[in-house]
Protein backbone atom coordinates (compact mmCIF):
# COMPACT_ATOMS: atom_id res chain seq x y z
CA UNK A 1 13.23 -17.67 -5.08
CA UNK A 2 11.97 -14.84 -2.76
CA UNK A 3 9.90 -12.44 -4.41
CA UNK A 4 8.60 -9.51 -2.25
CA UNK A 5 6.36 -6.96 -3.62
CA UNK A 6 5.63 -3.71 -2.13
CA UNK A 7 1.34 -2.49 -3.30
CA UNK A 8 1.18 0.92 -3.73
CA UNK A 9 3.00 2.44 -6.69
CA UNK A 10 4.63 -0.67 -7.31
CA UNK A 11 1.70 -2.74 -9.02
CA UNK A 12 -0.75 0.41 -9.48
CA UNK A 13 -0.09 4.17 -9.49
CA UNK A 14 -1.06 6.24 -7.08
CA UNK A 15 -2.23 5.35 -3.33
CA UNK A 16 -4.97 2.92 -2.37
CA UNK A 17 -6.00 4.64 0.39
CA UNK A 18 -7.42 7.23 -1.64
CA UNK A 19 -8.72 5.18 -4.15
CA UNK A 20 -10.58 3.72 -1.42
CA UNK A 21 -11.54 6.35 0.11
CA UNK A 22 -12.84 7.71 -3.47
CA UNK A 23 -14.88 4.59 -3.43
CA UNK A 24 -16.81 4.88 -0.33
CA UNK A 25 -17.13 8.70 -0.10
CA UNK A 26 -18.65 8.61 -3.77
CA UNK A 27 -20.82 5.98 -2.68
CA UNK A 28 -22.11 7.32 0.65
CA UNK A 29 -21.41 11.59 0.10
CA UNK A 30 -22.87 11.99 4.09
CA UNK A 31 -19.22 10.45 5.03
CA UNK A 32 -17.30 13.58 3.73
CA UNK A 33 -18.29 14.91 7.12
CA UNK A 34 -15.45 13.07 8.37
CA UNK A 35 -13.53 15.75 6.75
CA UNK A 36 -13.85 17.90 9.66
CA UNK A 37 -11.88 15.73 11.63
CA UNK A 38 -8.93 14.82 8.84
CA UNK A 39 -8.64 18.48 7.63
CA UNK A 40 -7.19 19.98 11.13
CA UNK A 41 -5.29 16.91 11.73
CA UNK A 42 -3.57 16.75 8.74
CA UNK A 43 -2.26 20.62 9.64
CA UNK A 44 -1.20 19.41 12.79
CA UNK A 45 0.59 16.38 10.64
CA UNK A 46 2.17 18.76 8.68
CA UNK A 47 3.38 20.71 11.99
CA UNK A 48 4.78 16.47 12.86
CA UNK A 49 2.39 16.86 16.28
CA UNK A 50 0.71 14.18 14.77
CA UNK A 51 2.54 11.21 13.87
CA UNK A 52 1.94 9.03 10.21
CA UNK A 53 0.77 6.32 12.30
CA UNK A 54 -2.12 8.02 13.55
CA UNK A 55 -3.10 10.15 10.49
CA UNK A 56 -3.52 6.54 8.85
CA UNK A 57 -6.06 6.09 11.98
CA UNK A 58 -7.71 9.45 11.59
CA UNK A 59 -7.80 9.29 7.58
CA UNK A 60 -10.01 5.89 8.13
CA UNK A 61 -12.67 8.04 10.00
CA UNK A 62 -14.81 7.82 6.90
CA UNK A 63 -15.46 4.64 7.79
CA UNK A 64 -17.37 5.37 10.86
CA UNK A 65 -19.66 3.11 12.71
CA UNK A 66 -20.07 1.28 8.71
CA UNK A 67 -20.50 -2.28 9.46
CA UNK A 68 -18.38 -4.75 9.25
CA UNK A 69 -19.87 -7.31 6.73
CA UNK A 70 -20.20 -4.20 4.45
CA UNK A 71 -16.54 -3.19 4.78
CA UNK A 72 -15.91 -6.69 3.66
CA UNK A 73 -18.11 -6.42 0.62
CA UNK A 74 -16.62 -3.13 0.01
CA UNK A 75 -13.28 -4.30 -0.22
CA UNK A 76 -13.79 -7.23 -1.98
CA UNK A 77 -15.31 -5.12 -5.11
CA UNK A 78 -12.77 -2.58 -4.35
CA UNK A 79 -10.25 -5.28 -5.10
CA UNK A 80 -11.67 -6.12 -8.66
CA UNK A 81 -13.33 -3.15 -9.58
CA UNK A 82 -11.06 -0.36 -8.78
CA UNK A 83 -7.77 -2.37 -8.82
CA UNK A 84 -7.44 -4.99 -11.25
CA UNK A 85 -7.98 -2.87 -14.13
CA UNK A 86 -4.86 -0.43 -13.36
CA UNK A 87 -2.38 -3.17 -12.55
CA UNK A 88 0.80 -1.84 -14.29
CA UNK A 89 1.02 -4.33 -16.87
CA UNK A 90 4.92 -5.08 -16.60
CA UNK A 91 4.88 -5.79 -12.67
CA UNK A 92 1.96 -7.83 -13.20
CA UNK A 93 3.84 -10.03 -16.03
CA UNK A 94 7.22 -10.01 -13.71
CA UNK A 95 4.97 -11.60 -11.21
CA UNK A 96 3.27 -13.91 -13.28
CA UNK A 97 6.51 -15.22 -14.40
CA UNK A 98 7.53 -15.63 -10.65
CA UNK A 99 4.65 -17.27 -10.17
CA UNK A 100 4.96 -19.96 -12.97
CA UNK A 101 8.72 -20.67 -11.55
CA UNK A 102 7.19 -21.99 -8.64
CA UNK A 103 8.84 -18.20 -6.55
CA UNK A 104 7.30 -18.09 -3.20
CA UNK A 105 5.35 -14.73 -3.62
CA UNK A 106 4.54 -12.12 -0.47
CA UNK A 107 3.01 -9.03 -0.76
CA UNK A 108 4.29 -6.53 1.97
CA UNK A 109 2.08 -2.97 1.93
CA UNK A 110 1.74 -0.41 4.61
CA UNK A 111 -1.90 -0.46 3.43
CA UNK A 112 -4.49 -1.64 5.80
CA UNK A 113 -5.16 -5.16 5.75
CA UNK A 114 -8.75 -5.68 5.15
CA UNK A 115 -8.82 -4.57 1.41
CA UNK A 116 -5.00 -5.34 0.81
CA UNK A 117 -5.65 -8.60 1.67
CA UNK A 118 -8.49 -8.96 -1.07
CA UNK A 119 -6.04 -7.56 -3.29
CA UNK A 120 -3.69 -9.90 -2.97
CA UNK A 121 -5.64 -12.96 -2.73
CA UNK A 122 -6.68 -11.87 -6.20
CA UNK A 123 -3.38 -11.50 -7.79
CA UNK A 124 -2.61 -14.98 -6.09
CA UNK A 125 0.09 -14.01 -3.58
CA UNK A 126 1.15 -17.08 -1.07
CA UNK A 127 0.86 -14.64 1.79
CA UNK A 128 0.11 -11.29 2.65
CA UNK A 129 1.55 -8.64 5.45
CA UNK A 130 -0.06 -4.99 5.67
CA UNK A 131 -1.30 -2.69 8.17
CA UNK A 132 -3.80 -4.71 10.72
CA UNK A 133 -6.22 -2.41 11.49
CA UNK A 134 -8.28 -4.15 14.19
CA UNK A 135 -11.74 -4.51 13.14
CA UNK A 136 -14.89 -4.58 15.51
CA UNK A 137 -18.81 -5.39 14.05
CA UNK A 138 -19.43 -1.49 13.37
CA UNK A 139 -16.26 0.88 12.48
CA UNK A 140 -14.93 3.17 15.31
CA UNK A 141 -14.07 6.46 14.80
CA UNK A 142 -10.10 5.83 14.80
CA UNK A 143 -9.71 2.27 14.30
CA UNK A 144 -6.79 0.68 16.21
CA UNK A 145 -3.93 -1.09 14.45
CA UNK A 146 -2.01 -4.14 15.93
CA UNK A 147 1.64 -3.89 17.36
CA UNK A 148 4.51 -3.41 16.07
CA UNK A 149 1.89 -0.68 14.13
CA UNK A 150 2.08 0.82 10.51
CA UNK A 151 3.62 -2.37 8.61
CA UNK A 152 6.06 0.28 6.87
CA UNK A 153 10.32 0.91 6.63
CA UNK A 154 11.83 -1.17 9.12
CA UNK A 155 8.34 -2.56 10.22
CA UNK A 156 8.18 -4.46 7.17
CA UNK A 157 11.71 -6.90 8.40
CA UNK A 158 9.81 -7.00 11.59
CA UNK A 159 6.81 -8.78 10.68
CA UNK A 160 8.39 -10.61 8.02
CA UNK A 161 11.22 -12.03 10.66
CA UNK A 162 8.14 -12.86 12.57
CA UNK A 163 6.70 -14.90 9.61
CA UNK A 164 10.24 -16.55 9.48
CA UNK A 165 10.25 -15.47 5.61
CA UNK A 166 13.44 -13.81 6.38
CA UNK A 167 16.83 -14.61 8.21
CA UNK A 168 17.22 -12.32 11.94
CA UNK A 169 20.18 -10.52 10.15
CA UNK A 170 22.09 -10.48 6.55
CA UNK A 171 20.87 -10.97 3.42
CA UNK A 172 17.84 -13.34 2.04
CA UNK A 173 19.39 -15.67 -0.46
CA UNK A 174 17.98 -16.12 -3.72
CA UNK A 175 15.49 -12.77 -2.98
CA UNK A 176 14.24 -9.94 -5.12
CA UNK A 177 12.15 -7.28 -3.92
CA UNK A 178 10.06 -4.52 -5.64
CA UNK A 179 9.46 -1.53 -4.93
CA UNK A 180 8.60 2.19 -5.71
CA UNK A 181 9.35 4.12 -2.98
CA UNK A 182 12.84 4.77 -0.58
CA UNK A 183 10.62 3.47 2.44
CA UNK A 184 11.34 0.38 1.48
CA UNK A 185 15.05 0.78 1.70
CA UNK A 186 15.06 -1.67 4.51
CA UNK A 187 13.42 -4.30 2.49
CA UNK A 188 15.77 -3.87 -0.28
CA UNK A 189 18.82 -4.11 1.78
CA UNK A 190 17.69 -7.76 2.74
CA UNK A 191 17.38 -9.23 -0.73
CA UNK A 192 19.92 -9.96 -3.55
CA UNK A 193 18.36 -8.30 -6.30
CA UNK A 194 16.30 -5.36 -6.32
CA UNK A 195 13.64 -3.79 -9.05
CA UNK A 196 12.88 -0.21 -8.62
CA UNK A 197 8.89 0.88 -10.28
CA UNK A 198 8.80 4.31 -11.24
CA UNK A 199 11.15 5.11 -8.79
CA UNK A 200 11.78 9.51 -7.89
CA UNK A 201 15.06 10.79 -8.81
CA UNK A 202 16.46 10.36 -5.47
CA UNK A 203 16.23 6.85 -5.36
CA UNK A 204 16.95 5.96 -8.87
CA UNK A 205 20.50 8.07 -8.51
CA UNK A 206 21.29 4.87 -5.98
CA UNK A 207 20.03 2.41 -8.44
CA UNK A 208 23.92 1.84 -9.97
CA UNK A 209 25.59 1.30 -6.62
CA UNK A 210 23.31 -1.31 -5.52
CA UNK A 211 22.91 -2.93 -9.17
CA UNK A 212 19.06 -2.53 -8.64
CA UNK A 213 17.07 -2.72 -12.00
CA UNK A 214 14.61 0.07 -12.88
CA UNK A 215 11.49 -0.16 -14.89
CA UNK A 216 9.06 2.23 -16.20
CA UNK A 217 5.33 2.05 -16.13
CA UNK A 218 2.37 4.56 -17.56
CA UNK A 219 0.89 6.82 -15.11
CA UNK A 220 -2.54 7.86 -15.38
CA UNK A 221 -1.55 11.72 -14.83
CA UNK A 222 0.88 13.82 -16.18
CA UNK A 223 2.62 16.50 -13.95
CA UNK A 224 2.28 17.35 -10.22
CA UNK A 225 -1.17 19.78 -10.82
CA UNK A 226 -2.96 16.52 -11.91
CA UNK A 227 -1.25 14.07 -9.36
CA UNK A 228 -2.66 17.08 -6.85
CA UNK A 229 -6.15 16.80 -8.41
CA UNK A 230 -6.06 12.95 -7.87
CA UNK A 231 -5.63 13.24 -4.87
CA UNK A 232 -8.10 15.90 -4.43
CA UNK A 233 -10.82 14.11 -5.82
CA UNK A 234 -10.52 11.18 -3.75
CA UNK A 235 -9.97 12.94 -0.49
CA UNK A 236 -13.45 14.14 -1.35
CA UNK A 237 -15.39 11.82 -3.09
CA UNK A 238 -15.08 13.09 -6.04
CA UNK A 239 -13.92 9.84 -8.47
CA UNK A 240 -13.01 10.29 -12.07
């Protein structure tokens, strides 16, 4: 079997970006400069003059000029330290189990590839498709990332096509995806069976039709004021 696994909100809460971003910013506080740069972008994101594609590329400003072997080591610990221990224990056991039976396992995140790829070398996946930011010996100011771009929605059939993991057209046989979010309504459409993590009221109501399964998992907040104050926190720095 074909097991695909979306990252974000599918085998943790909340969004690794931030978490990362928590990481470094707590670690190096000169680095929320980069602030100054995200905050009037994101306004003109939220006006759509700037596209998701580059907001990823702005957001990862806090990285600048940080070397390269140290954005390694970062992610590596980032990986096991700030990942591993909020796995959502029922994905993690559905991919154990896949795992056991021998499943060929891909994780496929719109996350950036340098610590996604540490994350799923951890958890053991037998390949691994993200967001290639392209990397150079000290961090630019907007890193670049690789054609066809942000590894998200349709992107996602794109690269795996390119991987072969997937047919050009119709359904995967003997596939199961999971997933959180109704971005990856592309990837679902492509695979038998579908498993739906925590997934909003919109895309749950379409849960029946397509005979997708839906399972719940703690969250670490309660309510959008503290979801808001996660976010807030890592935006700045400012890790609990």
């Amino acid at each position: 079997m074909l097991a695909l696994f979306d990252m974000d909100g599918t085998l943790f809460p909340g969004d690794s970006q931030l978490r990362f971003a928590g990481r470094i910013l707590s670690r190096h506080p000169w680095r929320r400069l980069y602030l100054l740069l995200l905050l009037p972008c994101a306004l003109l994101a939220a006006l759509r003059i700037i596209r998701t594609e580059r907001m990823k590329r702005i957001f990862l400003s806090y990285l600048y000029r940080m070397p390269l072997g140290q954005v390694e080591r970062e992610a590596q610990a980032f990986a096991e330290e700030n990942i591993r221990p909020i796995l959502y224990p029922g994905v993690l056991q559905r991919l154990r189990d896949h795992q056991a039976a021998g499943d060929h396992c891909i994780l496929v995140s719109a996350s950036p590839s340098f610590y996604t790829e540490h994350i799923g070398r951890m958890l053991g996946f037998d390949d691994i498709i993200a967001t290639p930011i392209v990397m150079q010996p000290a961090m630019p100011l907007v890193p670049a990332i690789e054609p066809p771009g942000n590894n998200k929605g349709g992107t996602k059939l794109i690269r795996l096509r390119k991987k072969g993991i997937i047919p050009p057209d119709g359904k995967t046989p003997d596939s199961i995806c999971y997933t959180d979010s109704r971005a990856d309504l592309p990837m679902l459409s492509v695979c038998e069976q579908g498993v739906l993590v925590n997934p909003s009221e919109q895309l749950a109501n379409q849960a029946p039709e397509h005979h997708w399964q839906i399972i719940r998992q703690p969250l670490p907040w309660h309510g959008k004021r503290a979801f808001l104050a996660f976010i807030l926190k890592n935006i700045i720095g400012f890790r609990a």
